[in-house]
Protein backbone atom coordinates (compact mmCIF):
# COMPACT_ATOMS: atom_id res chain seq x y z
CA UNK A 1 53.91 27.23 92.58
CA UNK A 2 53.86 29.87 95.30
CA UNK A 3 56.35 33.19 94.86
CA UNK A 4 57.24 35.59 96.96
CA UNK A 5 57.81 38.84 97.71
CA UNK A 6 61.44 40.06 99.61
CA UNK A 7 59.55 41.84 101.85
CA UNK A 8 57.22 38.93 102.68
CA UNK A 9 60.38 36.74 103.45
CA UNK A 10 61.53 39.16 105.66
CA UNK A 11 58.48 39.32 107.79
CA UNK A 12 58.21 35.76 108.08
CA UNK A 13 61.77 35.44 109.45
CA UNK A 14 61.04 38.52 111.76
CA UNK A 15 57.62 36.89 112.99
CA UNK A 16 59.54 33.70 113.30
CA UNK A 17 62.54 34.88 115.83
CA UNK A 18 60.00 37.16 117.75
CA UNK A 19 58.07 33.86 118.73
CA UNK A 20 61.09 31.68 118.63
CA UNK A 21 62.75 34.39 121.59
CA UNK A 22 59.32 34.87 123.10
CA UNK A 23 58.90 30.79 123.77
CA UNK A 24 61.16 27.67 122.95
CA UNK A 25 59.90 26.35 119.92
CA UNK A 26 57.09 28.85 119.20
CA UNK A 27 58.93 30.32 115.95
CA UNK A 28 58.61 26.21 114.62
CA UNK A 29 54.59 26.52 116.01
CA UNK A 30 54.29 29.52 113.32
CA UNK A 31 56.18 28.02 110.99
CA UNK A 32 54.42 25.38 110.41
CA UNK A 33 50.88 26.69 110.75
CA UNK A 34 52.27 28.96 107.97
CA UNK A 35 53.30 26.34 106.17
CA UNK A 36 49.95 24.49 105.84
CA UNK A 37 48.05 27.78 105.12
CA UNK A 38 49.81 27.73 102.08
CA UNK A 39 49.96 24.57 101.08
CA UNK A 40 45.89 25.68 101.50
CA UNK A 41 46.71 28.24 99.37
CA UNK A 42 48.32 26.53 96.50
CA UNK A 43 45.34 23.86 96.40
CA UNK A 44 42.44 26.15 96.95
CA UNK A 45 43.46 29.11 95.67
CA UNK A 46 40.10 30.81 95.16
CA UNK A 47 39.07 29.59 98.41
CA UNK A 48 40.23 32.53 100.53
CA UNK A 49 38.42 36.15 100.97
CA UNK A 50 38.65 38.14 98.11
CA UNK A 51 40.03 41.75 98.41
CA UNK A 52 40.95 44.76 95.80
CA UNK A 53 42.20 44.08 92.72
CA UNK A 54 42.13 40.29 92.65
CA UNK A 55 44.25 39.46 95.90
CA UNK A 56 42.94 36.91 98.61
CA UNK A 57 43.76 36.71 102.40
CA UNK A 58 43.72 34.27 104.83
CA UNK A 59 44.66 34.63 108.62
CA UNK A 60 46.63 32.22 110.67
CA UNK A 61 44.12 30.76 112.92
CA UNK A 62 46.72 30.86 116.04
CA UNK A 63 48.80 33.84 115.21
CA UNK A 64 47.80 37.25 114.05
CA UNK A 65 49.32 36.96 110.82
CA UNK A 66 47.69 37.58 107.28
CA UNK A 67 49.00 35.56 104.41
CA UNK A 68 47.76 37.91 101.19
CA UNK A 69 48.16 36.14 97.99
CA UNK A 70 46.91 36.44 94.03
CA UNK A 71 47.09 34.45 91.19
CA UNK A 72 48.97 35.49 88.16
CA UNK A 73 47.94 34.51 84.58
């Protein structure tokens, strides 16, 4: 099970109406690149780079966005 953070949900939606009112349907192109980057995530998740203190990241191969995530015991 993924969680996340407020502040995480809140650049998601940002990132999502930038594209959507940049290009028709571009916010749903994010979206669902997003969306399979963490169902990545949530199979593999020691698949990613490893940073500090046990967090992983993994960048959205056509948008520059960073998904950072970490397992919790």
């Amino acid at each position: 099970m993924l969680l996340f953070r407020q502040l995480a949900i809140n650049d998601i939606g940002e990132a999502f109406h930038w594209y959507e009112n940049h290009k028709k349907n571009l916010g749903e192109e994010f979206l669902e690149e997003l969306r399979r980057a963490l169902l990545s995530i949530e199979k593999f998740p020691k698949a990613f780079q490893q940073r500090e203190s046990g967090y992983r990241s993994l960048f959205l191969k056509r948008f520059p966005f960073e998904v950072i995530s970490r397992e919790l015991d």
